[in-house]
N, C-alpha and C. Protein backbone atom coordinates (compact mmCIF):
# COMPACT_ATOMS: atom_id res chain seq x y z
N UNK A 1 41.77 -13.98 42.26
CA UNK A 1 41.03 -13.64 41.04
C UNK A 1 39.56 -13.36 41.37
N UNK A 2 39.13 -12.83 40.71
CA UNK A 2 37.43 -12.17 40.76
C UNK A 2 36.52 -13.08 40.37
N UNK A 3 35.05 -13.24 41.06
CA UNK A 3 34.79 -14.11 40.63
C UNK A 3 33.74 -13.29 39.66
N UNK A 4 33.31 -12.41 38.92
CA UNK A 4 32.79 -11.85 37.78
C UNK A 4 33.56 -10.42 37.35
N UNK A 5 33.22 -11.00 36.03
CA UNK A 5 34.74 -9.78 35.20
C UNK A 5 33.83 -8.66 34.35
N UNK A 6 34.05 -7.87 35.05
CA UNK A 6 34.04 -6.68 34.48
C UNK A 6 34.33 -6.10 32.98
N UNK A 7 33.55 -5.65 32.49
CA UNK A 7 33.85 -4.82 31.27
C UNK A 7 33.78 -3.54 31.25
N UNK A 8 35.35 -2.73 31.24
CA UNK A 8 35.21 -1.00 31.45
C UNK A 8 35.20 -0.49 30.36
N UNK A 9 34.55 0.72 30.21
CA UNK A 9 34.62 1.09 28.88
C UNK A 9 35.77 2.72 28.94
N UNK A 10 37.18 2.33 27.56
CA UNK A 10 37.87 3.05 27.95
C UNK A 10 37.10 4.65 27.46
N UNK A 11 37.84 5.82 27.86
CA UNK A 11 37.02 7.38 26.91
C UNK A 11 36.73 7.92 28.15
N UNK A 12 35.48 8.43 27.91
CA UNK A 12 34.45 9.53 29.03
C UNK A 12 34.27 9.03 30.04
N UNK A 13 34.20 7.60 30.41
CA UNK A 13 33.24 6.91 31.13
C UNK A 13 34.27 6.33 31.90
N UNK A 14 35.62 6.07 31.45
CA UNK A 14 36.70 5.68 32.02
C UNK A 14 36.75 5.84 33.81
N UNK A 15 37.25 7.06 33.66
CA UNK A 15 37.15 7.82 35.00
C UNK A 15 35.93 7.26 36.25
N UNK A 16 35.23 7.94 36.30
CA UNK A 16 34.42 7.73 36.84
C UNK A 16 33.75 6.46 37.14
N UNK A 17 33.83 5.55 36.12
CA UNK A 17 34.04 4.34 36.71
C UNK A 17 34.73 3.45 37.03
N UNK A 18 36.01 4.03 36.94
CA UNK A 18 36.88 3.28 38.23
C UNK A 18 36.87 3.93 39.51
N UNK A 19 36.32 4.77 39.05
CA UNK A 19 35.99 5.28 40.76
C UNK A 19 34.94 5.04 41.73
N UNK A 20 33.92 4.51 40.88
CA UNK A 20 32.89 3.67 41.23
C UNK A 20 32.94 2.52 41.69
N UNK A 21 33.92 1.60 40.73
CA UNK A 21 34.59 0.23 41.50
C UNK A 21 35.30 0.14 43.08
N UNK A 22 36.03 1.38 42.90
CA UNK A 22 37.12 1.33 44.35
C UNK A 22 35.86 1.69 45.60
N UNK A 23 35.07 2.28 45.10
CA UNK A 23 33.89 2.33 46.72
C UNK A 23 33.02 1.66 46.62
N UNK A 24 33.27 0.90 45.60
CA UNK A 24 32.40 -0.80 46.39
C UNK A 24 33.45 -1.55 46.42
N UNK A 25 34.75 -1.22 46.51
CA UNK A 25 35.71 -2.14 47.04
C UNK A 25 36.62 -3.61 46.40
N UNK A 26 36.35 -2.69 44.76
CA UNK A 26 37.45 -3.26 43.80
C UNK A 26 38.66 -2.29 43.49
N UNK A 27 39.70 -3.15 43.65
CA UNK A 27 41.05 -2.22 43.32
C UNK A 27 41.19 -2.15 41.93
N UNK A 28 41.48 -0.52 41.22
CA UNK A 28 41.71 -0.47 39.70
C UNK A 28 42.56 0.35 40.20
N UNK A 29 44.15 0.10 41.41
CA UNK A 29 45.50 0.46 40.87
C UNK A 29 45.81 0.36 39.99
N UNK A 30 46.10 -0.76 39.71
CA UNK A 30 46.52 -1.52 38.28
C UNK A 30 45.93 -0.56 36.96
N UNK A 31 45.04 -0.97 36.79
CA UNK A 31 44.15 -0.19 35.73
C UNK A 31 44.97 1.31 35.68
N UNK A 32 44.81 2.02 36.46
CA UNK A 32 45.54 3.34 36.52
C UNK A 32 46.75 3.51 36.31
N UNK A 33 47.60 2.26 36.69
CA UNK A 33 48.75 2.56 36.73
C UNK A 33 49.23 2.02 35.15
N UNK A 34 48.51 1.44 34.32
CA UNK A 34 49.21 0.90 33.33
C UNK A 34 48.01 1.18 31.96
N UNK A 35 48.42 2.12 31.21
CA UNK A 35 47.19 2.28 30.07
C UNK A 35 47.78 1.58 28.93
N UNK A 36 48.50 0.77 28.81
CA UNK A 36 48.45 0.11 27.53
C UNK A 36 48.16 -1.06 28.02
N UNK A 37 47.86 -1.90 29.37
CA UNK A 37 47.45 -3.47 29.55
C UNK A 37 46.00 -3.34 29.58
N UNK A 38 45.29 -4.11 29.16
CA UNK A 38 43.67 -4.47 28.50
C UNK A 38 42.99 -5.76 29.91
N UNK A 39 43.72 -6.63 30.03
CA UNK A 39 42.63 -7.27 31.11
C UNK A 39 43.57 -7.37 32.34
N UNK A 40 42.87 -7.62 33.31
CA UNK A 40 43.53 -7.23 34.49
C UNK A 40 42.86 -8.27 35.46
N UNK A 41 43.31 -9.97 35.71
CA UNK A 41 42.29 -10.61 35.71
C UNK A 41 42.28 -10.56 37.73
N UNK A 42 43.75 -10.25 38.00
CA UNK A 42 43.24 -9.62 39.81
C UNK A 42 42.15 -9.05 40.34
N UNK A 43 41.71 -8.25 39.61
CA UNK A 43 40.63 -7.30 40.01
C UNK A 43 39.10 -7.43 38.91
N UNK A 44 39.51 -8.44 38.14
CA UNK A 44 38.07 -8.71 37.27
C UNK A 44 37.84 -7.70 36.18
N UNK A 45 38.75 -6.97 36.28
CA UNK A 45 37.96 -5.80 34.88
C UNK A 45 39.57 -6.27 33.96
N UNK A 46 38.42 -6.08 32.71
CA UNK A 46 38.82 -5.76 31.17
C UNK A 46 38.60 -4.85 30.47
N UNK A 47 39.47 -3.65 29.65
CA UNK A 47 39.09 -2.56 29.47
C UNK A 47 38.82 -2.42 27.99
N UNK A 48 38.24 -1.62 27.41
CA UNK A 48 37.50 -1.88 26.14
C UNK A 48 36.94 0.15 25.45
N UNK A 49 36.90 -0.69 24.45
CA UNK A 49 36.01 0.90 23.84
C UNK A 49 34.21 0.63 24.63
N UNK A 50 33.62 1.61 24.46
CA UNK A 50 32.32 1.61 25.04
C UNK A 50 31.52 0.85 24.15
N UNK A 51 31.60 1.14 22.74
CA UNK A 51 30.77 0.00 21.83
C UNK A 51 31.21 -1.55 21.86
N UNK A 52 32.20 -1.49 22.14
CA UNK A 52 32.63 -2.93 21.94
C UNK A 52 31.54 -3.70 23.50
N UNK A 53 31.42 -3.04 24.75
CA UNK A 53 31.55 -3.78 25.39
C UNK A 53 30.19 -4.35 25.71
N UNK A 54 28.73 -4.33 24.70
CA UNK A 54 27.75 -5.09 25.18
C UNK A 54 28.13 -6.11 24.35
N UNK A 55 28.92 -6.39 23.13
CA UNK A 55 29.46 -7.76 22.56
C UNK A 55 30.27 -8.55 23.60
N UNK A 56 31.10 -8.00 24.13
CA UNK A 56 31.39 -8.80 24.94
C UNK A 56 30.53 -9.30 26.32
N UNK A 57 30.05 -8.54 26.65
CA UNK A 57 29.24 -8.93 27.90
C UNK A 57 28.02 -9.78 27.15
N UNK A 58 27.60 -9.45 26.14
CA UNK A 58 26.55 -11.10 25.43
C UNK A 58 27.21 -12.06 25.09
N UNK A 59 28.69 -11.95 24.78
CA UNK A 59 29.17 -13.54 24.58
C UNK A 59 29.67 -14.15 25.75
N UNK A 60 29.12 -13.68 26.91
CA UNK A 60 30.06 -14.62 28.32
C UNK A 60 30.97 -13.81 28.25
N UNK A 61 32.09 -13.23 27.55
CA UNK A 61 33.80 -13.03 27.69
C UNK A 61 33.53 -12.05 29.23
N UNK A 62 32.48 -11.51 29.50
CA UNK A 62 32.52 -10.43 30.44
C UNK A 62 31.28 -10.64 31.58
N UNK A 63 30.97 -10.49 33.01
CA UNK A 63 29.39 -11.00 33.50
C UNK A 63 28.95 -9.69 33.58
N UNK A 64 29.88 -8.64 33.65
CA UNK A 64 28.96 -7.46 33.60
C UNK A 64 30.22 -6.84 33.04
N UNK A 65 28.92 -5.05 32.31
CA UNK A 65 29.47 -3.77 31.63
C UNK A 65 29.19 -3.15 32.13
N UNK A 66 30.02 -2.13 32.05
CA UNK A 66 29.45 -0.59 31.83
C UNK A 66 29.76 -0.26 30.60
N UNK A 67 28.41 1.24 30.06
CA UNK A 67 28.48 1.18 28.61
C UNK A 67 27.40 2.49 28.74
N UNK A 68 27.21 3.43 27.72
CA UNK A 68 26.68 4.33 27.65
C UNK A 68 25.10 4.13 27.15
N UNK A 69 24.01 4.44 27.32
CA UNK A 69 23.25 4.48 26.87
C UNK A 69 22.75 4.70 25.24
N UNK A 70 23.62 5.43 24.70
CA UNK A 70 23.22 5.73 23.58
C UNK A 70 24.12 4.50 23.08
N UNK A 71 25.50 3.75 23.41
CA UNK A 71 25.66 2.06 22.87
C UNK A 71 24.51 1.38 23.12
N UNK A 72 23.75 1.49 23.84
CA UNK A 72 22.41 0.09 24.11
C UNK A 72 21.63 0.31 22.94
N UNK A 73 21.35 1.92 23.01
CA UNK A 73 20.20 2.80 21.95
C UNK A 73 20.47 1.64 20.31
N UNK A 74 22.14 2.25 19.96
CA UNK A 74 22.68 2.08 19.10
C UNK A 74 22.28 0.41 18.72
N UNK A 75 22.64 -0.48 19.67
CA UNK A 75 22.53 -1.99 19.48
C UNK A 75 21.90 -2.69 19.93
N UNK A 76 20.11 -1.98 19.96
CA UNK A 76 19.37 -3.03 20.49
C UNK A 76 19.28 -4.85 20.53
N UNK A 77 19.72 -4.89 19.18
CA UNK A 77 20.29 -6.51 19.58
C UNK A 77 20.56 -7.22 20.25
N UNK A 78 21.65 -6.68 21.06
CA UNK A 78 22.41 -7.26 22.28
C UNK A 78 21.58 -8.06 23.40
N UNK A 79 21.88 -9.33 23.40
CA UNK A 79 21.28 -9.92 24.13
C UNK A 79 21.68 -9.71 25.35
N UNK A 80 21.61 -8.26 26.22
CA UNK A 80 22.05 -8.22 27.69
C UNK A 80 21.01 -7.36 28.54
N UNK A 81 21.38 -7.89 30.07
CA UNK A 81 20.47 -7.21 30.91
C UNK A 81 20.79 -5.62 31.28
N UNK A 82 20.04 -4.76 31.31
CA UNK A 82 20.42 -3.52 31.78
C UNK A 82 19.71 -3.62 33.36
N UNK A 83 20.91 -3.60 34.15
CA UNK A 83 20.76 -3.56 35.42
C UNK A 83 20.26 -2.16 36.43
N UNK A 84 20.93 -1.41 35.94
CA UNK A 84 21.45 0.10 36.91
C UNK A 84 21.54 1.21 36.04
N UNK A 85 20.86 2.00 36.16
CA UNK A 85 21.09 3.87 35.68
C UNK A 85 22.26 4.37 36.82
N UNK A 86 23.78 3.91 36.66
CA UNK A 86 24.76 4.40 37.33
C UNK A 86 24.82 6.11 37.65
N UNK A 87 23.96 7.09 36.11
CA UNK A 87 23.98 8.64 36.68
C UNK A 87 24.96 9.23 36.57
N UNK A 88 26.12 8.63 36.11
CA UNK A 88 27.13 9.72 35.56
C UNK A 88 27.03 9.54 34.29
N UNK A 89 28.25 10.39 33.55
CA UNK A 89 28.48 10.55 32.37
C UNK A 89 26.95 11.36 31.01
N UNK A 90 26.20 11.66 32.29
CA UNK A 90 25.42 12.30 31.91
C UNK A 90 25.48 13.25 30.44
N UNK A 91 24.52 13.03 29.57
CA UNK A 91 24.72 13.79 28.07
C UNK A 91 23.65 13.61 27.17
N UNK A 92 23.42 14.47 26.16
CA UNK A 92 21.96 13.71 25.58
C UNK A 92 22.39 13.56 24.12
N UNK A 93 21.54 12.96 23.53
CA UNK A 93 21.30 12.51 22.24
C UNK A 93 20.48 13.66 21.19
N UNK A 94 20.77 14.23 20.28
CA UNK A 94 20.16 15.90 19.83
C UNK A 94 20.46 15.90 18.03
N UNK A 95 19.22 16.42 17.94
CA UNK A 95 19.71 16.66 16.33
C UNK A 95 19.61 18.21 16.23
N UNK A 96 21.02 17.91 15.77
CA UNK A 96 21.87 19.56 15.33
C UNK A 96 21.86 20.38 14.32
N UNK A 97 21.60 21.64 13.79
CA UNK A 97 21.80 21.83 12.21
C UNK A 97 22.17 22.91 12.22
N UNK A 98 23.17 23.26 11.15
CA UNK A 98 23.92 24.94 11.04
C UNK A 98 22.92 26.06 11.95
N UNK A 99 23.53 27.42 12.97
CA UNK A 99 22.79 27.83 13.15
C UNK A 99 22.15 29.21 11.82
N UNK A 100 20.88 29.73 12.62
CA UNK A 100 20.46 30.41 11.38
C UNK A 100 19.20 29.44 10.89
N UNK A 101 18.72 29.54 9.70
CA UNK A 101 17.31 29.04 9.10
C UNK A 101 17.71 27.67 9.49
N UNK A 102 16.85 26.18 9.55
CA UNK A 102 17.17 25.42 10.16
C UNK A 102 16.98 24.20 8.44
N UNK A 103 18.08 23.92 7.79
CA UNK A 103 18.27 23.56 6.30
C UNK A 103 17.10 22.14 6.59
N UNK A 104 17.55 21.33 7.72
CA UNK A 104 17.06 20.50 7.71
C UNK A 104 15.46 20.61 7.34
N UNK A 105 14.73 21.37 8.26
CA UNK A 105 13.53 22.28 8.04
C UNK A 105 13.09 22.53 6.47
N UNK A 106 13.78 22.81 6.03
CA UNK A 106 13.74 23.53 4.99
C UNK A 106 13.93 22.14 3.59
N UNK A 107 14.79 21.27 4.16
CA UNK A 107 14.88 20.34 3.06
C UNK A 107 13.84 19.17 3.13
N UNK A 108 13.22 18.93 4.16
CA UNK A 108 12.11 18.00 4.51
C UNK A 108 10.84 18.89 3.30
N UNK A 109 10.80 20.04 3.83
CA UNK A 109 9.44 20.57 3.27
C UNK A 109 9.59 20.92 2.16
N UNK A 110 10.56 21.40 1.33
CA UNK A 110 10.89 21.21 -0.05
C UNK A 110 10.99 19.82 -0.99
N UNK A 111 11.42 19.25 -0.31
CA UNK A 111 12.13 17.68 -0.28
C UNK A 111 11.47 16.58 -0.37
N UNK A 112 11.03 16.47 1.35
CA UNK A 112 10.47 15.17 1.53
C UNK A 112 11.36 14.55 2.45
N UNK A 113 12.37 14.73 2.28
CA UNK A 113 13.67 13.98 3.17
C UNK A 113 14.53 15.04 3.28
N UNK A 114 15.57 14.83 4.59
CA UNK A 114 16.75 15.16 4.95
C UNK A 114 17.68 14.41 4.53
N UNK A 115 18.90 14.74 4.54
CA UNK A 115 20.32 13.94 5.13
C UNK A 115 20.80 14.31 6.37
N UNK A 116 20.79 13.32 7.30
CA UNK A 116 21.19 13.20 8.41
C UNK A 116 22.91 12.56 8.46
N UNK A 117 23.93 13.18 8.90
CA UNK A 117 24.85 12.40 9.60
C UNK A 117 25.54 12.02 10.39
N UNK A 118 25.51 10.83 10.92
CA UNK A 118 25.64 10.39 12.28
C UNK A 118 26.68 9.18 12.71
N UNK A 119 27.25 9.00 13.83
CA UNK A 119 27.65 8.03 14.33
C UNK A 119 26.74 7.13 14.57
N UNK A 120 25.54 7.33 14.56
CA UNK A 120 24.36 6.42 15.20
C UNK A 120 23.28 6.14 14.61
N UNK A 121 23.70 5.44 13.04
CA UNK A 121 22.71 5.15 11.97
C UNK A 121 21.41 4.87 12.53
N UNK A 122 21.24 3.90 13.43
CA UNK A 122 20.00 3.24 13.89
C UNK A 122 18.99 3.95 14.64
N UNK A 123 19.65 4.75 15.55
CA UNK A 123 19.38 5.75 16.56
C UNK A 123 18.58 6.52 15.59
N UNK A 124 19.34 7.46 14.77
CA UNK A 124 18.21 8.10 14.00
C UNK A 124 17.45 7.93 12.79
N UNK A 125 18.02 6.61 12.60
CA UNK A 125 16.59 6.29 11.49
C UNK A 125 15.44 5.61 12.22
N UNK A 126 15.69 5.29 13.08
CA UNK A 126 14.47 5.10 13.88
C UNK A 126 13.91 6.53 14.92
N UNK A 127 14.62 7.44 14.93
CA UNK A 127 13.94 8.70 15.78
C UNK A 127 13.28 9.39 14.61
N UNK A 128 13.55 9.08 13.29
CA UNK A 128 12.81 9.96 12.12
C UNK A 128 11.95 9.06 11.46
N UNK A 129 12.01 8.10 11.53
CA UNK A 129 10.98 6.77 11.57
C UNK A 129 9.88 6.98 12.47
N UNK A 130 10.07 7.19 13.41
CA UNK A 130 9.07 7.16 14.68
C UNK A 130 8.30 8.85 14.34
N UNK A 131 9.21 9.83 14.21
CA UNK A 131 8.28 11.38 13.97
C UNK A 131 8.02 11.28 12.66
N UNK A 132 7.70 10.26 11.59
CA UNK A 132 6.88 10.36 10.52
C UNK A 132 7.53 11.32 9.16
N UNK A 133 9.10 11.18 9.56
CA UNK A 133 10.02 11.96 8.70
C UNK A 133 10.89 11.29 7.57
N UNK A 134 11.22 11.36 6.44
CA UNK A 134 12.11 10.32 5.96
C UNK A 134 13.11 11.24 5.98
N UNK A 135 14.95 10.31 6.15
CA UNK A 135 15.70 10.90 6.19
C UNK A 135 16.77 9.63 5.38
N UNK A 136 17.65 10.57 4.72
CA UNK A 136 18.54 9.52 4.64
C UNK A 136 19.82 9.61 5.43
N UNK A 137 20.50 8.60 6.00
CA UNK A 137 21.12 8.70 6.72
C UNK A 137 22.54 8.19 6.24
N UNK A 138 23.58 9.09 6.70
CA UNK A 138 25.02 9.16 6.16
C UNK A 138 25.95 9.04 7.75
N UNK A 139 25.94 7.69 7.57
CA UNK A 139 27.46 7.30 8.76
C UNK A 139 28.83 7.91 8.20
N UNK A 140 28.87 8.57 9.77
CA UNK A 140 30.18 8.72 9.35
C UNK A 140 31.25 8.27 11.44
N UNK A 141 32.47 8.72 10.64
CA UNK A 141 33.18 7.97 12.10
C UNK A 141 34.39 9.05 12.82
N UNK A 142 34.16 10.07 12.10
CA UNK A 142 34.93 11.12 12.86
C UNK A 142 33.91 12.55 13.27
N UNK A 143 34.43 13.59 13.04
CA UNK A 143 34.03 14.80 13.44
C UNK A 143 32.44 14.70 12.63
N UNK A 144 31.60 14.90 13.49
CA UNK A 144 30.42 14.44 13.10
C UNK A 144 29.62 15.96 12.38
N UNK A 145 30.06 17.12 13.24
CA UNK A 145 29.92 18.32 13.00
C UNK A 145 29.84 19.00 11.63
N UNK A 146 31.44 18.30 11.12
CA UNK A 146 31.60 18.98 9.90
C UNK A 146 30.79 19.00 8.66
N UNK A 147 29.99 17.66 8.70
CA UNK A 147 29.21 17.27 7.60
C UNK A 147 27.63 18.70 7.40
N UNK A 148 27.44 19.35 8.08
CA UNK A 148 26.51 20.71 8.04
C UNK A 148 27.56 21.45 7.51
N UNK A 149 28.76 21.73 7.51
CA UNK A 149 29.47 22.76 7.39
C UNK A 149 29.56 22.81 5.64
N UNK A 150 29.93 21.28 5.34
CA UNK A 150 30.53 21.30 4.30
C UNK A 150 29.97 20.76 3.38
N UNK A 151 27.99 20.61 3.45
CA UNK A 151 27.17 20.36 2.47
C UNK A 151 26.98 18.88 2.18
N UNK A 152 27.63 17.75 3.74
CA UNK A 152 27.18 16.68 3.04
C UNK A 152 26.26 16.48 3.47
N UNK A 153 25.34 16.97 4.54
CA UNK A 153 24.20 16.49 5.26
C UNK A 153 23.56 18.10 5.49
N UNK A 154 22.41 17.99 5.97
CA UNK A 154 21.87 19.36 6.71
C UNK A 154 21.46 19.55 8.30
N UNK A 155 21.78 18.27 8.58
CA UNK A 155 21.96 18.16 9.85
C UNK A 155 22.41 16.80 10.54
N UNK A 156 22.70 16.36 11.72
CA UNK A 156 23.27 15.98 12.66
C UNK A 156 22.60 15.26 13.43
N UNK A 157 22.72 13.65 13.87
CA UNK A 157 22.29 13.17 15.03
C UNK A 157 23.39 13.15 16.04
N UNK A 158 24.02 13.49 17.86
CA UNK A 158 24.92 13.40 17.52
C UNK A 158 24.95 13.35 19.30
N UNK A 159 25.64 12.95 20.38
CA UNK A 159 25.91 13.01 21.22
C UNK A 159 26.66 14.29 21.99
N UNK A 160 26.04 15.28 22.99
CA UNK A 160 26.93 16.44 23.52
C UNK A 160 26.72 16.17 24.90
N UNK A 161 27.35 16.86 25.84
CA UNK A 161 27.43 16.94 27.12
C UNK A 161 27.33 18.38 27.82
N UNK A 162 28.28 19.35 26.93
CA UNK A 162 27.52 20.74 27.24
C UNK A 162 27.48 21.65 26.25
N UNK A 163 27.47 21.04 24.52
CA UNK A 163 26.84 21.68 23.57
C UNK A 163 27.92 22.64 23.27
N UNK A 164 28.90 22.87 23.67
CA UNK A 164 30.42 23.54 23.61
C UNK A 164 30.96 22.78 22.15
N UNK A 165 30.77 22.32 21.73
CA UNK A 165 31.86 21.70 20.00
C UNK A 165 30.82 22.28 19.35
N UNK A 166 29.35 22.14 19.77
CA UNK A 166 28.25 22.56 18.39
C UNK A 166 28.42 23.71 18.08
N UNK A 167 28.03 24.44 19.70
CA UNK A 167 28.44 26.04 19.40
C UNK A 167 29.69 26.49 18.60
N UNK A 168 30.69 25.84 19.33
CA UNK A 168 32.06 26.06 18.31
C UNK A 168 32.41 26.07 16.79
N UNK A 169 31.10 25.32 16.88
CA UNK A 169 31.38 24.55 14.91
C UNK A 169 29.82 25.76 14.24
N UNK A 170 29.41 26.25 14.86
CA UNK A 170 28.30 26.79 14.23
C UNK A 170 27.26 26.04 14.19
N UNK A 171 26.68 25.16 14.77
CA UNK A 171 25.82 24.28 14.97
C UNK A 171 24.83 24.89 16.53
N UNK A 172 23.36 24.43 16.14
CA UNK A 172 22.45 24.45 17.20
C UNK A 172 21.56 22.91 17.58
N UNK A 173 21.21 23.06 18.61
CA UNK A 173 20.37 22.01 18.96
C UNK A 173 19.31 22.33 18.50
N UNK A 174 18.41 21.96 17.83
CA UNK A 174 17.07 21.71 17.38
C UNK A 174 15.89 20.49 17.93
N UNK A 175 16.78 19.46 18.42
CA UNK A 175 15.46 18.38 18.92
C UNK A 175 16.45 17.74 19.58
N UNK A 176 15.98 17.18 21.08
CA UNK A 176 16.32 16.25 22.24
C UNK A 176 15.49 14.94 21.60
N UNK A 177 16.58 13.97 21.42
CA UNK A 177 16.05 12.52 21.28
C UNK A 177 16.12 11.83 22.64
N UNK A 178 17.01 12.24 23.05
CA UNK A 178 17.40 10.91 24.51
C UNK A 178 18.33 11.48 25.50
N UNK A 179 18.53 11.37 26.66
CA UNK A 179 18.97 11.66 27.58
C UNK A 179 19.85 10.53 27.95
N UNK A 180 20.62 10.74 27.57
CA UNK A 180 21.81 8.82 28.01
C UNK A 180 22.84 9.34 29.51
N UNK A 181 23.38 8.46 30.19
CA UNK A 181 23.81 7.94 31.45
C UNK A 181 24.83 6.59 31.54
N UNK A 182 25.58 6.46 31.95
CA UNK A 182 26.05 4.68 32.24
C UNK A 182 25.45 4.21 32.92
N UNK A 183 25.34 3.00 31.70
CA UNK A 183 24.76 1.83 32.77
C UNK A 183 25.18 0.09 32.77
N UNK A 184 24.92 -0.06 33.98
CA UNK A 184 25.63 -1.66 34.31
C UNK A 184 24.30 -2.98 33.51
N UNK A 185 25.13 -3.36 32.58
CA UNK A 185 24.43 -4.61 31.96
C UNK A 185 25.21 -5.73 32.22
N UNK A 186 24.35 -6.59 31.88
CA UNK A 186 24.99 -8.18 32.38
C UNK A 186 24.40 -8.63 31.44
N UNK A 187 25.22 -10.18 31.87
CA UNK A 187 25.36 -11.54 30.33
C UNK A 187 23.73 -12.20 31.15
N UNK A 188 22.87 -12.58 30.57
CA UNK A 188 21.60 -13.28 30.71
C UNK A 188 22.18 -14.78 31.09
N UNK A 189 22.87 -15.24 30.63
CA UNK A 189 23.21 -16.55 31.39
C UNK A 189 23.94 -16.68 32.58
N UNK A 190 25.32 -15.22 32.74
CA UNK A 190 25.77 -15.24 34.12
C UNK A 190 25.07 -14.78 35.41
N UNK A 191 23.43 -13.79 34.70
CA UNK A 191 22.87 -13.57 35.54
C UNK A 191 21.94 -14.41 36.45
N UNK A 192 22.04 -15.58 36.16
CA UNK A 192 21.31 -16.76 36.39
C UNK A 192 22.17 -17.56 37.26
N UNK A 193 23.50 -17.56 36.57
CA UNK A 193 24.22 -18.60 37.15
C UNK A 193 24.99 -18.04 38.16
N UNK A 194 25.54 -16.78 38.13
CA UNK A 194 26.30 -15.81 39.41
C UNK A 194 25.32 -15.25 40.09
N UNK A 195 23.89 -15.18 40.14
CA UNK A 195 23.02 -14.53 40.20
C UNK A 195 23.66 -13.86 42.25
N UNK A 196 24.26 -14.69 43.11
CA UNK A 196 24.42 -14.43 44.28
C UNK A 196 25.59 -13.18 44.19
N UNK A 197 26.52 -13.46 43.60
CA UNK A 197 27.60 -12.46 43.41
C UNK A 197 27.44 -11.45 42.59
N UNK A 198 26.35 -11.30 41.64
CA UNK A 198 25.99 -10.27 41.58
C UNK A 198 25.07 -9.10 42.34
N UNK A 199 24.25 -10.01 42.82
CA UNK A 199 23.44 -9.48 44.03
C UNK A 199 24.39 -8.64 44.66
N UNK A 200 25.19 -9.51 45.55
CA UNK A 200 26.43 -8.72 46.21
C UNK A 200 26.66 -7.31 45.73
N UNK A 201 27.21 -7.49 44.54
CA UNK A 201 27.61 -6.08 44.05
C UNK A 201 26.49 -5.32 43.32
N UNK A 202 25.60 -5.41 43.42
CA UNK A 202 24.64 -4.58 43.52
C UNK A 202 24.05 -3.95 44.80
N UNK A 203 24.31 -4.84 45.76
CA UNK A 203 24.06 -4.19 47.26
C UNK A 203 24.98 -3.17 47.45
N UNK A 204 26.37 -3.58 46.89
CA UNK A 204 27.22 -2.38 47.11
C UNK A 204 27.18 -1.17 46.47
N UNK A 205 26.73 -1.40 45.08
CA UNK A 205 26.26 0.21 44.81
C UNK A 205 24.93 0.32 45.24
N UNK A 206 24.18 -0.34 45.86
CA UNK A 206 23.00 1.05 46.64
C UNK A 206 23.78 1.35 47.67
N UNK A 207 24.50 1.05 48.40
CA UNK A 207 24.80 1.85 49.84
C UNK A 207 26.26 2.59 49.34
N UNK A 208 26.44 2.82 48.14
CA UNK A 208 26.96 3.59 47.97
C UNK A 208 26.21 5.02 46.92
């Protein structure tokens, strides 16, 4: 058994970081070979959605994550350490709006406010908080796109990687909020108390 457990996050990030594990010299056969089993306590990883996993890595259940940047963005709360800019999964954080006249533009200065809608309430009421904008903001949990299309918002906070769905949907980038990456966080108490075995595996990803 491992002596610190891993939290993978299943989706985008999947990949690539099990491939990250095996060249510092954790086995995720297992992991590969079986997508409906969740912890895997041979090899120390537990697999998870990407939001879920700085909850777990702040309650102990996990000594370290991986997790996307725009989850940290999302839940500053989280009582965890951000260790490592791992450098993949590379993608940014962008507010989008139909292409053509830019509504959002247009509804601020008529207005006073936008409607923004997003997976990432916090993210952008604090990026329109911070540029001196009021917006109201409309969560939503699927196709984030559609809400420009179909008049519930005028624009978009929204995560892309190569801007291929915006274009598709009729959508443009208008403003870069953040540039997000995976990165390895840890539990503040295991970092204290494993502090040697983590070291370890942090030596192993620099020389890798």
């Amino acid at each position: 058994m491992s002596e610190l457990r891993i939290a993978v996050p299943r989706g985008t990030l999947l990949f690539e970081t099990l491939e990250l594990l095996d060249r510092i010299g954790i086995d995720t056969r297992e992991v590969r070979e079986n997508e409906r089993k969740l912890l895997f306590e041979d090899s120390g990883i537990v697999t998870m959605r990407p939001s879920d996993v700085p909850t777990y890595v702040e309650a102990g259940a996990a000594e370290l994550g991986v997790t996307g940047r725009d989850v940290l963005m999302e839940q500053p709360e989280r009582e965890v350490y951000e260790l490592v800019d791992l450098g993949y999964g590379h993608c940014r954080m962008v507010l989008a709006t139909a292409a053509g006249e830019d509504l959002a533009a247009e509804a601020l200065r008529r207005l006073g406010v936008v409607r923004i809608a997003t997976k990432y309430p916090r993210v952008a009421a604090r990026y329109f908080l911070q540029t001196g904008r009021q917006a109201e903001i409309v969560e939503v949990k699927g196709s984030v796109e559609l809400a420009p299309l179909t008049g519930l918002a005028e624009g978009i906070v929204d995560l892309t990687a190569t801007g291929t769905t915006l274009r598709e949907n009729g959508l443009v980038i208008r403003e870069e909020i953040a540039v997000c990456t995976a990165r390895l966080i840890a539990n503040p108490v295991a970092h204290k108390l494993k502090a040697a075995a983590i070291d370890r595996l942090l030596e192993r990803l620099d020389a890798v």
